[in-house]
ModelCIF file with pLDDT and N, C-alpha, C, O atoms, coordinates in Angstrom:
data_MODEL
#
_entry.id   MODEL 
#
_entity.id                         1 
_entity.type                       polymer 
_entity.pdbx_number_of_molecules   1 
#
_entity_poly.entity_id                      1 
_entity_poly.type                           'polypeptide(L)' 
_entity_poly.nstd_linkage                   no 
_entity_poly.nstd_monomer                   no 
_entity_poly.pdbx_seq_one_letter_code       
;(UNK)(UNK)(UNK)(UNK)(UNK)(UNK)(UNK)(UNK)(UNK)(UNK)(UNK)(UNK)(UNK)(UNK)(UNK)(UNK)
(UNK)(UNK)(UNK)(UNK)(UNK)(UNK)(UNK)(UNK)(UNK)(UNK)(UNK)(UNK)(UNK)(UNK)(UNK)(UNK)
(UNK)(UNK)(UNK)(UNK)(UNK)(UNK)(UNK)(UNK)(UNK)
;
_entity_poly.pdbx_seq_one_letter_code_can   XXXXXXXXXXXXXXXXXXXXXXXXXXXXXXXXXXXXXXXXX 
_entity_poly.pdbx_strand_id                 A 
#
loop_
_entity_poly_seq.entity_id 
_entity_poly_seq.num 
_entity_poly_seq.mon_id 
_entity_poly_seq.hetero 
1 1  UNK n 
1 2  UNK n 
1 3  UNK n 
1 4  UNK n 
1 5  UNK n 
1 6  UNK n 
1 7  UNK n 
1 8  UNK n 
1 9  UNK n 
1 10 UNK n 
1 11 UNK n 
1 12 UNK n 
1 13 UNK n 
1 14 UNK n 
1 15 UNK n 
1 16 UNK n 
1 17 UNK n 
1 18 UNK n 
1 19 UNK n 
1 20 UNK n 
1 21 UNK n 
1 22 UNK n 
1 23 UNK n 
1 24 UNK n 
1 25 UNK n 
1 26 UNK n 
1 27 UNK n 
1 28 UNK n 
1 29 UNK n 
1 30 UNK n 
1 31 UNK n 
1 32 UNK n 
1 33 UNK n 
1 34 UNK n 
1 35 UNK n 
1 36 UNK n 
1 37 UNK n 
1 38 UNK n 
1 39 UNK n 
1 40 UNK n 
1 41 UNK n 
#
_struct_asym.id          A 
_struct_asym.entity_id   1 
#
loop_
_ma_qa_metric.id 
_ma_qa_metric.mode 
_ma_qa_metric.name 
_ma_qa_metric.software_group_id 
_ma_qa_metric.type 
1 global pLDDT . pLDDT 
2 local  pLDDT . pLDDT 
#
_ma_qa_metric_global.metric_id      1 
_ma_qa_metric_global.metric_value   78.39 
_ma_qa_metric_global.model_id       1 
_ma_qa_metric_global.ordinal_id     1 
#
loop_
_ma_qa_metric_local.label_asym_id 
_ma_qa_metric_local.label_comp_id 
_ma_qa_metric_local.label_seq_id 
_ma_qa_metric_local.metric_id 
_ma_qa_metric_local.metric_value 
_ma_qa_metric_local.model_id 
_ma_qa_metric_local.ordinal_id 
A UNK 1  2 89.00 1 1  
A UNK 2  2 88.00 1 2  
A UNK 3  2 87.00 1 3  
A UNK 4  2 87.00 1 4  
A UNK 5  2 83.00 1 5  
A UNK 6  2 77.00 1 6  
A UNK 7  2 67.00 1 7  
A UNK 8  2 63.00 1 8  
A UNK 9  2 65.00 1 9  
A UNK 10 2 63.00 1 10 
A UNK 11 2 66.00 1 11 
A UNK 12 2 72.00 1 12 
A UNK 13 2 79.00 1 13 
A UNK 14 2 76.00 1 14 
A UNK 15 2 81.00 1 15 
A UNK 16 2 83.00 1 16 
A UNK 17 2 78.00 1 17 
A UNK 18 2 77.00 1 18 
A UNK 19 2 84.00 1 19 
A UNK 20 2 83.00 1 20 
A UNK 21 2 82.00 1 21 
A UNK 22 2 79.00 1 22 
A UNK 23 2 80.00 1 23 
A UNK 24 2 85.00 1 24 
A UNK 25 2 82.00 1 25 
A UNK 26 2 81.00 1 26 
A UNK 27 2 87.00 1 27 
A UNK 28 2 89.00 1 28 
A UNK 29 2 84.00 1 29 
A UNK 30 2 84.00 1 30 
A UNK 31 2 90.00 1 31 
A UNK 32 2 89.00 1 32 
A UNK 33 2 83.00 1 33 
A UNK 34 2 87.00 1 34 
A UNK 35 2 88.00 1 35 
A UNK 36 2 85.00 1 36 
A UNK 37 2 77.00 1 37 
A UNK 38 2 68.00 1 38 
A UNK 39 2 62.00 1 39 
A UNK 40 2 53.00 1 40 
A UNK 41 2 51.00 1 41 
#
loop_
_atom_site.group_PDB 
_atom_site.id 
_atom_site.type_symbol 
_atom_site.label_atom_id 
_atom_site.label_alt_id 
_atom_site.label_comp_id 
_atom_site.label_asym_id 
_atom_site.label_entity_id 
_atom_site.label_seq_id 
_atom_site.pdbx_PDB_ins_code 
_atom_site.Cartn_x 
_atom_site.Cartn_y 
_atom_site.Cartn_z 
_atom_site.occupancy 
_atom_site.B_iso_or_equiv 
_atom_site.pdbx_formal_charge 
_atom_site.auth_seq_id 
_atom_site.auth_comp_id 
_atom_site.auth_asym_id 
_atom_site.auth_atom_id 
_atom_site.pdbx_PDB_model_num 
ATOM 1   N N  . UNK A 1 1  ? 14.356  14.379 -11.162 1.00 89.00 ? 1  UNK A N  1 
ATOM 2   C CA . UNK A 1 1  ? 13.268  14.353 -10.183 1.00 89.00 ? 1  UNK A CA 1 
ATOM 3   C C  . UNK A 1 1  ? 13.902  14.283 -8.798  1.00 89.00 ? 1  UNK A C  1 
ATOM 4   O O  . UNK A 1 1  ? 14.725  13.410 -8.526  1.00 89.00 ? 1  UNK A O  1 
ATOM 5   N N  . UNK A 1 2  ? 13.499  15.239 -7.898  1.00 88.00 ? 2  UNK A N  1 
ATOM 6   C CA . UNK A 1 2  ? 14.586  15.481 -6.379  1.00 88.00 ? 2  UNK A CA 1 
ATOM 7   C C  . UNK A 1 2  ? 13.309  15.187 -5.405  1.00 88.00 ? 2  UNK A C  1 
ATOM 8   O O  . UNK A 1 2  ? 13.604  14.844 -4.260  1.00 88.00 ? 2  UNK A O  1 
ATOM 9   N N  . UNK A 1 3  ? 11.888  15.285 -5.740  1.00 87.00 ? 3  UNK A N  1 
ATOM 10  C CA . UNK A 1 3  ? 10.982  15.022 -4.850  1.00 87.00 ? 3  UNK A CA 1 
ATOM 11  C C  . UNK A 1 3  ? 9.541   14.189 -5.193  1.00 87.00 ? 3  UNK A C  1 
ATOM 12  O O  . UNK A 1 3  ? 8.754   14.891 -5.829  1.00 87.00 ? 3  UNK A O  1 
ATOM 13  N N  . UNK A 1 4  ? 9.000   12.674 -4.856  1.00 87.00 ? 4  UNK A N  1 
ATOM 14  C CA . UNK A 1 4  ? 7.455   12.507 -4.969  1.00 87.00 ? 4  UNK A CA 1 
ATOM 15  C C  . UNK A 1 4  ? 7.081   11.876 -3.889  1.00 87.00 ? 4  UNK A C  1 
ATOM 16  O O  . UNK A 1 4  ? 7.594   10.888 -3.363  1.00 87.00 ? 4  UNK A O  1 
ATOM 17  N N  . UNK A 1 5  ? 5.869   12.681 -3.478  1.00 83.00 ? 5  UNK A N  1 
ATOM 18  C CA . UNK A 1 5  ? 5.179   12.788 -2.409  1.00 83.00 ? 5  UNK A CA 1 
ATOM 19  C C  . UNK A 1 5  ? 3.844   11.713 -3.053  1.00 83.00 ? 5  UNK A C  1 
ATOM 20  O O  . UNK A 1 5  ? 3.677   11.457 -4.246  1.00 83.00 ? 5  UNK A O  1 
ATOM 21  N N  . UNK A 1 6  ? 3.188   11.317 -2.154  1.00 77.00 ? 6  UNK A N  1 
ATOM 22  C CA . UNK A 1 6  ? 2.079   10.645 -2.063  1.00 77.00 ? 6  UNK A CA 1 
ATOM 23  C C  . UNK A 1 6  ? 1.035   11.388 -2.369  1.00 77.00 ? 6  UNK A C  1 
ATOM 24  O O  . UNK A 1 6  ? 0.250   11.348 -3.316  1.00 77.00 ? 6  UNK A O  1 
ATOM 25  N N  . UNK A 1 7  ? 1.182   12.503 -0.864  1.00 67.00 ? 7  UNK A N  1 
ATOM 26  C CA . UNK A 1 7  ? 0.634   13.652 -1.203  1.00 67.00 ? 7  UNK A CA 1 
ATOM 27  C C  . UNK A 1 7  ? 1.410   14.622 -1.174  1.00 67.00 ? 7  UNK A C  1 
ATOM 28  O O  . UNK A 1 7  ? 2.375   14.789 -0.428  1.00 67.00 ? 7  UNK A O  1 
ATOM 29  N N  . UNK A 1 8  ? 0.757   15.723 -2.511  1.00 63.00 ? 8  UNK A N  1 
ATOM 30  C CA . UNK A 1 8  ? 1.514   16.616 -3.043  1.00 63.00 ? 8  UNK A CA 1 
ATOM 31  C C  . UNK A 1 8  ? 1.409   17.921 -2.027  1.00 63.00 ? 8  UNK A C  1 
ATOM 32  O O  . UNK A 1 8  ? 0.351   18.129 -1.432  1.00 63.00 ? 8  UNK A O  1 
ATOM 33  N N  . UNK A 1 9  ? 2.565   18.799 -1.854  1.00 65.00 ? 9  UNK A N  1 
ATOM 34  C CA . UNK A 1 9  ? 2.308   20.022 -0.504  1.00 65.00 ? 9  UNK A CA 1 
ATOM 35  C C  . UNK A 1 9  ? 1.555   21.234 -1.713  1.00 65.00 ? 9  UNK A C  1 
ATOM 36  O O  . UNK A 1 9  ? 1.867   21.691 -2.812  1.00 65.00 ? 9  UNK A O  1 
ATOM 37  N N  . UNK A 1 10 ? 0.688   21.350 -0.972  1.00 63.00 ? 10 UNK A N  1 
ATOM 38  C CA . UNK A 1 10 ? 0.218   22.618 -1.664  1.00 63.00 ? 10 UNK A CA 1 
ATOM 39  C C  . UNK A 1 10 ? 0.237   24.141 -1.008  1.00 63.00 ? 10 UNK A C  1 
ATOM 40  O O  . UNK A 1 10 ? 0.676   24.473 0.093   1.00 63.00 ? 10 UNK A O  1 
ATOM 41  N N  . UNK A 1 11 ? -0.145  24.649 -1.645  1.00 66.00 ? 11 UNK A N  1 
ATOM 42  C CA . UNK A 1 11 ? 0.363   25.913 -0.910  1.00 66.00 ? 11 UNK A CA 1 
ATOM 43  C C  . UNK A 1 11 ? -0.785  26.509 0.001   1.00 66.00 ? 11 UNK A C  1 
ATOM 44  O O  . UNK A 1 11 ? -1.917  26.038 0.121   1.00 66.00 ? 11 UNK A O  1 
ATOM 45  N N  . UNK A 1 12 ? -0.192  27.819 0.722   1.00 72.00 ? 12 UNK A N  1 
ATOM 46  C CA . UNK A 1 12 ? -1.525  27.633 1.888   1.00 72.00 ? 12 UNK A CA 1 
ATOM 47  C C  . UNK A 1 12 ? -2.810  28.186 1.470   1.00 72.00 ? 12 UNK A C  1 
ATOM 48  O O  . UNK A 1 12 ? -3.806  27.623 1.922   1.00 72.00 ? 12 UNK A O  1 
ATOM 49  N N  . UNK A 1 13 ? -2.957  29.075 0.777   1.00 79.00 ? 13 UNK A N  1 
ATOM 50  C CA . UNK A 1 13 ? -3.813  29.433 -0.124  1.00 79.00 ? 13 UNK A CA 1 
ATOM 51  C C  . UNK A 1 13 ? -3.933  29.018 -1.204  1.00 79.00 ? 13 UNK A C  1 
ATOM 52  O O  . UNK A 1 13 ? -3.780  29.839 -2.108  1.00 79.00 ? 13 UNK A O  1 
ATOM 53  N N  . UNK A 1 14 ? -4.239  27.655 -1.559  1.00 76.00 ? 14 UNK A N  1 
ATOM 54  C CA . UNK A 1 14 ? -4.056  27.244 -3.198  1.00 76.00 ? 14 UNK A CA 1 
ATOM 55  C C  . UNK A 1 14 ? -5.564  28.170 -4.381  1.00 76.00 ? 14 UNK A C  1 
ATOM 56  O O  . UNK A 1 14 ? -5.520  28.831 -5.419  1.00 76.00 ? 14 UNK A O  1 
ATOM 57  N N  . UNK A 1 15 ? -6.809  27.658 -3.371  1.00 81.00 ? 15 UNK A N  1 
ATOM 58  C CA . UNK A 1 15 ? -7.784  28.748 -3.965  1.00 81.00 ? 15 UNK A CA 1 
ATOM 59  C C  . UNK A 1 15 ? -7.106  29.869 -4.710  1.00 81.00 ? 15 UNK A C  1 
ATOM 60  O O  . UNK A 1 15 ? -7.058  29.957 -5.937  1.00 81.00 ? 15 UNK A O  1 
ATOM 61  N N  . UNK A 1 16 ? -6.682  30.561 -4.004  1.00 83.00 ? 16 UNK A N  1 
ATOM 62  C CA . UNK A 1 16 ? -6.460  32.004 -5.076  1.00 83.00 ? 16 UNK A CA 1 
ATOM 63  C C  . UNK A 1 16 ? -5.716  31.835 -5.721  1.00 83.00 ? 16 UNK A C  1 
ATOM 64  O O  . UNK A 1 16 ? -5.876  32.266 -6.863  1.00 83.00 ? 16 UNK A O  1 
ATOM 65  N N  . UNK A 1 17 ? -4.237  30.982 -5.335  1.00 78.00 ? 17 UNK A N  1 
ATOM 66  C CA . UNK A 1 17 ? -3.223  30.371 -6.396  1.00 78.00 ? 17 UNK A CA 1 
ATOM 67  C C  . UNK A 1 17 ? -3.071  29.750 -7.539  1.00 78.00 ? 17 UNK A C  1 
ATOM 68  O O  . UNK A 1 17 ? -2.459  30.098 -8.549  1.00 78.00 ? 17 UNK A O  1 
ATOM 69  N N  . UNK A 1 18 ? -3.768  28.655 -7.270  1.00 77.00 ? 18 UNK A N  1 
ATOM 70  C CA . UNK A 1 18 ? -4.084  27.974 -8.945  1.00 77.00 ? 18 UNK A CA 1 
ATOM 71  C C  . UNK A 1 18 ? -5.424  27.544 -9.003  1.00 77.00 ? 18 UNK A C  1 
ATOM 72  O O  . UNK A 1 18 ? -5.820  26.477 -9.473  1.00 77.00 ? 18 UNK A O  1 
ATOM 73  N N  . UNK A 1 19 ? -6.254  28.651 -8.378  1.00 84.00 ? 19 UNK A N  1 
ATOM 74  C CA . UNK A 1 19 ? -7.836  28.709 -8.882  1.00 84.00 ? 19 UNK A CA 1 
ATOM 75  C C  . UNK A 1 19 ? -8.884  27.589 -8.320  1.00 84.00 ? 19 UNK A C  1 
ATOM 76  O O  . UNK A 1 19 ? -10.111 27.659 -8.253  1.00 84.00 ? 19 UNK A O  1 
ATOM 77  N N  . UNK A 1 20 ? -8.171  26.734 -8.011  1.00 83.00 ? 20 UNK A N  1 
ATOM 78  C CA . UNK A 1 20 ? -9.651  25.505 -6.991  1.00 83.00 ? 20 UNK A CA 1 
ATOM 79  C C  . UNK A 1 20 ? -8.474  24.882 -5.817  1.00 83.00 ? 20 UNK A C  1 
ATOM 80  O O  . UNK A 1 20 ? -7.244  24.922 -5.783  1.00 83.00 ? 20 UNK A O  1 
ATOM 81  N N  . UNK A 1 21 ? -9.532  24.295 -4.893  1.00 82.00 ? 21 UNK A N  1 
ATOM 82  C CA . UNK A 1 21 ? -9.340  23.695 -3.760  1.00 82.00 ? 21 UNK A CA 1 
ATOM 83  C C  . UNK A 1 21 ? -8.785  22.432 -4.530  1.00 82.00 ? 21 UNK A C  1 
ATOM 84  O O  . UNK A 1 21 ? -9.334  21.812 -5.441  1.00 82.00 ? 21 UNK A O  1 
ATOM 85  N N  . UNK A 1 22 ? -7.437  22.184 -3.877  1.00 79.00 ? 22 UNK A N  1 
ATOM 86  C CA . UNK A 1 22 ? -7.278  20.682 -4.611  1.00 79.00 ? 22 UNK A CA 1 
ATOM 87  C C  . UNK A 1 22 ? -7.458  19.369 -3.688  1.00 79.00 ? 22 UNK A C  1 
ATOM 88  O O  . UNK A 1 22 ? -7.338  18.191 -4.027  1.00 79.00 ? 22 UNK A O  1 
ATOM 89  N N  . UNK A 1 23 ? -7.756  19.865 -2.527  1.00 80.00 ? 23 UNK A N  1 
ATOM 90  C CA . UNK A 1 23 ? -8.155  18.903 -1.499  1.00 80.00 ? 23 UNK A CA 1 
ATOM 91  C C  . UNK A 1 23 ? -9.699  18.257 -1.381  1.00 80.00 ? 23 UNK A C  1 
ATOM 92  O O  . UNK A 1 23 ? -10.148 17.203 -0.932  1.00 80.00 ? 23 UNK A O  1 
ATOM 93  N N  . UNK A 1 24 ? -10.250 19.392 -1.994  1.00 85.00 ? 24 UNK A N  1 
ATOM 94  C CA . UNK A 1 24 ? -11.651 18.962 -2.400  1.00 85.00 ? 24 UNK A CA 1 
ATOM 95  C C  . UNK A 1 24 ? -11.825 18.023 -3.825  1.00 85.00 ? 24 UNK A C  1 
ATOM 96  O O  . UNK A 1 24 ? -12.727 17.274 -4.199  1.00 85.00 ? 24 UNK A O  1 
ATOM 97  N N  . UNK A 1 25 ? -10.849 18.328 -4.283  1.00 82.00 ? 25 UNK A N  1 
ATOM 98  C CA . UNK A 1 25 ? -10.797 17.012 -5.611  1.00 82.00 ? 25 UNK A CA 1 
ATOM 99  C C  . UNK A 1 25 ? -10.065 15.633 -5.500  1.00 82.00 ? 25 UNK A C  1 
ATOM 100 O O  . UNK A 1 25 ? -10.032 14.581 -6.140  1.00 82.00 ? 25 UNK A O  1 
ATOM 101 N N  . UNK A 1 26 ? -9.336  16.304 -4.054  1.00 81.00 ? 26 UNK A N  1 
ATOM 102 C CA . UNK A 1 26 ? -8.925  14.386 -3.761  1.00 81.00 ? 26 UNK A CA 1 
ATOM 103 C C  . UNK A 1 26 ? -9.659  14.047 -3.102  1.00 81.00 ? 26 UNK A C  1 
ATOM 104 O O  . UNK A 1 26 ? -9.543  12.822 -3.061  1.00 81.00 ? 26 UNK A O  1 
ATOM 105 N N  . UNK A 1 27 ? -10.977 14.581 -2.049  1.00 87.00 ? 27 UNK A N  1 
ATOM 106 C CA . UNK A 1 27 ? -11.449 14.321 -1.155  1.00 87.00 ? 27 UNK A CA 1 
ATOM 107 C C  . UNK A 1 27 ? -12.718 13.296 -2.327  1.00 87.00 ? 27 UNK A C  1 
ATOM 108 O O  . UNK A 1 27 ? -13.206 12.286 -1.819  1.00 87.00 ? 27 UNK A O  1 
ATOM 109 N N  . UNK A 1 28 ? -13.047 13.587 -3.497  1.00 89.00 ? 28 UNK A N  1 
ATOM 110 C CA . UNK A 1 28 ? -13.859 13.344 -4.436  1.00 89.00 ? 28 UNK A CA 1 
ATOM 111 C C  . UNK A 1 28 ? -13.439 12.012 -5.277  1.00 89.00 ? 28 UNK A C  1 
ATOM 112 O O  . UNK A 1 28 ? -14.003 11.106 -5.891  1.00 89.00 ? 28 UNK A O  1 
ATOM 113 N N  . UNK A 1 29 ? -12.112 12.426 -4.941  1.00 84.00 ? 29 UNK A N  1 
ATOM 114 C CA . UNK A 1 29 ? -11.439 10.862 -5.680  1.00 84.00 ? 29 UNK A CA 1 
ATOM 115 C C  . UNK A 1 29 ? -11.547 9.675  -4.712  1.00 84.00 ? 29 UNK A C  1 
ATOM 116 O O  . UNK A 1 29 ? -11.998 8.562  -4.984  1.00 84.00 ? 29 UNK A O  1 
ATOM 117 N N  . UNK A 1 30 ? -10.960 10.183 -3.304  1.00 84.00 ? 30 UNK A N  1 
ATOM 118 C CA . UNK A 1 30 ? -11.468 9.104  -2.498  1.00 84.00 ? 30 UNK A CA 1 
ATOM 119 C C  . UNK A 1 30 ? -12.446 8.435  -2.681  1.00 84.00 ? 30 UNK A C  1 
ATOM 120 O O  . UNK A 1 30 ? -12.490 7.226  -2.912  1.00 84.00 ? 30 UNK A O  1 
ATOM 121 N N  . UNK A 1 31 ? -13.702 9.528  -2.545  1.00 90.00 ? 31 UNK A N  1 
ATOM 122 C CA . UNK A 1 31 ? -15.382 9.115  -2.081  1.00 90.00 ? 31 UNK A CA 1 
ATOM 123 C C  . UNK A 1 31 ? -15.106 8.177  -3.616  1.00 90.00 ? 31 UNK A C  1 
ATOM 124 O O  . UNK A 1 31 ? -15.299 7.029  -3.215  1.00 90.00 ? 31 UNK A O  1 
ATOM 125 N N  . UNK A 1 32 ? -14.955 8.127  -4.284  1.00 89.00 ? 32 UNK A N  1 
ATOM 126 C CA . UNK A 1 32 ? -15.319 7.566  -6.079  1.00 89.00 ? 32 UNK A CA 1 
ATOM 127 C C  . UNK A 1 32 ? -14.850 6.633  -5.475  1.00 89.00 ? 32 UNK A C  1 
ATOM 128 O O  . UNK A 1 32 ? -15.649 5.962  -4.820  1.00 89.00 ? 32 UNK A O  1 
ATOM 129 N N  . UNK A 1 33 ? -13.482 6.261  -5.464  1.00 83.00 ? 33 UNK A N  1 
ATOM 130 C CA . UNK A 1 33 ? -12.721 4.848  -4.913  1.00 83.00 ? 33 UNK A CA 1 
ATOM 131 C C  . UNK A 1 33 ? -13.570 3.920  -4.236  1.00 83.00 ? 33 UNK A C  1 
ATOM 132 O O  . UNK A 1 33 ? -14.185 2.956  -4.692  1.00 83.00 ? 33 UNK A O  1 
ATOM 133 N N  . UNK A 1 34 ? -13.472 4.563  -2.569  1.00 87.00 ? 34 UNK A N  1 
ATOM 134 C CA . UNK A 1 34 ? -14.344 4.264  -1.936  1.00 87.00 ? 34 UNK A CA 1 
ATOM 135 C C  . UNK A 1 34 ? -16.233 3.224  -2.028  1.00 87.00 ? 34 UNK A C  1 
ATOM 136 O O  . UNK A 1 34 ? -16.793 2.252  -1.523  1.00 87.00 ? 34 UNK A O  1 
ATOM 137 N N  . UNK A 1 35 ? -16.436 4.135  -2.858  1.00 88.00 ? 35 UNK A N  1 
ATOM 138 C CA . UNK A 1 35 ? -17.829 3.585  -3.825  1.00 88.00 ? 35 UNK A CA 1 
ATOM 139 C C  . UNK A 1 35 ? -17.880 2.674  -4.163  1.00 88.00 ? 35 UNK A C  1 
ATOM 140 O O  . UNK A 1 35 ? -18.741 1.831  -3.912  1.00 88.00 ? 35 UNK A O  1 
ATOM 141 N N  . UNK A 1 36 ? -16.460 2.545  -5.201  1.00 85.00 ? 36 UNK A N  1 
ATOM 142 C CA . UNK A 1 36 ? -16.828 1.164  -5.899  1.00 85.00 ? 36 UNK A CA 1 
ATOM 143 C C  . UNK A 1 36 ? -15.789 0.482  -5.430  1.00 85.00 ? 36 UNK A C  1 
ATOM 144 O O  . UNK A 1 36 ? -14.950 0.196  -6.283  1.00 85.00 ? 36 UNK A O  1 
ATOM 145 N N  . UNK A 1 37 ? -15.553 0.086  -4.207  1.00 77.00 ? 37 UNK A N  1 
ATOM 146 C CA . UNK A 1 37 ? -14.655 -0.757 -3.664  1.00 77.00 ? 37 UNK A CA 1 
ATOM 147 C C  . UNK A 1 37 ? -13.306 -0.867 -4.083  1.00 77.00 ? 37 UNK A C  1 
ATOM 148 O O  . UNK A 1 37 ? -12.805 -1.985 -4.202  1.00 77.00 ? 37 UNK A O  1 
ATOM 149 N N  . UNK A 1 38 ? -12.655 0.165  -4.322  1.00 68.00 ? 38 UNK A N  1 
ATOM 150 C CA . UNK A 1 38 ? -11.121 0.411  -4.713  1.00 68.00 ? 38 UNK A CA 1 
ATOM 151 C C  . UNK A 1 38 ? -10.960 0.327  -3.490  1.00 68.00 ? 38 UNK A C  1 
ATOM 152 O O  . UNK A 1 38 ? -11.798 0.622  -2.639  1.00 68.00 ? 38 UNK A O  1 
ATOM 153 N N  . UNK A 1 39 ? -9.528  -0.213 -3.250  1.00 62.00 ? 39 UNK A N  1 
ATOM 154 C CA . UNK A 1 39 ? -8.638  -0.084 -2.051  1.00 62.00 ? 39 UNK A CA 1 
ATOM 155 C C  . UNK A 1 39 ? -8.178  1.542  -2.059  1.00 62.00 ? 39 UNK A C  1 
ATOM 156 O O  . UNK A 1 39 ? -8.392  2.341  -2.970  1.00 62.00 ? 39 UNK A O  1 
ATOM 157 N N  . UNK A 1 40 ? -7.550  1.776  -0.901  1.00 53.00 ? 40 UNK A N  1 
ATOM 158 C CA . UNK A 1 40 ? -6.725  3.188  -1.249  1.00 53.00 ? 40 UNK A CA 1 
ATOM 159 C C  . UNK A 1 40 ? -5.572  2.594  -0.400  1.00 53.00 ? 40 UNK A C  1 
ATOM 160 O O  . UNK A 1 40 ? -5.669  2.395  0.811   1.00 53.00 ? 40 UNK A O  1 
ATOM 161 N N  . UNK A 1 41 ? -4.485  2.332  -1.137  1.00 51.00 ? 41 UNK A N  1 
ATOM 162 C CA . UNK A 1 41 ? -3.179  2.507  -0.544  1.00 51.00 ? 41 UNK A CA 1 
ATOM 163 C C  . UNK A 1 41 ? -2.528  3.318  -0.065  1.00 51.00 ? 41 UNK A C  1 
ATOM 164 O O  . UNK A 1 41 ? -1.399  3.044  0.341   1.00 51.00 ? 41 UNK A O  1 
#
């Protein structure tokens, strides 16, 4: 293992690349966290 990121670099077009927005699925994980009073470190 030579690299872990917190957040992972995605590429600039990930849509067409590996088929969904993956920023919109962390943006979703947040809001969930968020909700029920998870911290986010």
């Amino acid at each position: 293992y030579y690299d872990v990121n917190a957040l992972s670099n995605f590429v600039a077009d990930a849509r067409n690349v590996i088929g969904f927005d993956p920023f919109e699925s962390l943006v979703d994980y947040l809001e969930m966290r968020a909700r029920f009073g998870v911290g986010v470190a």
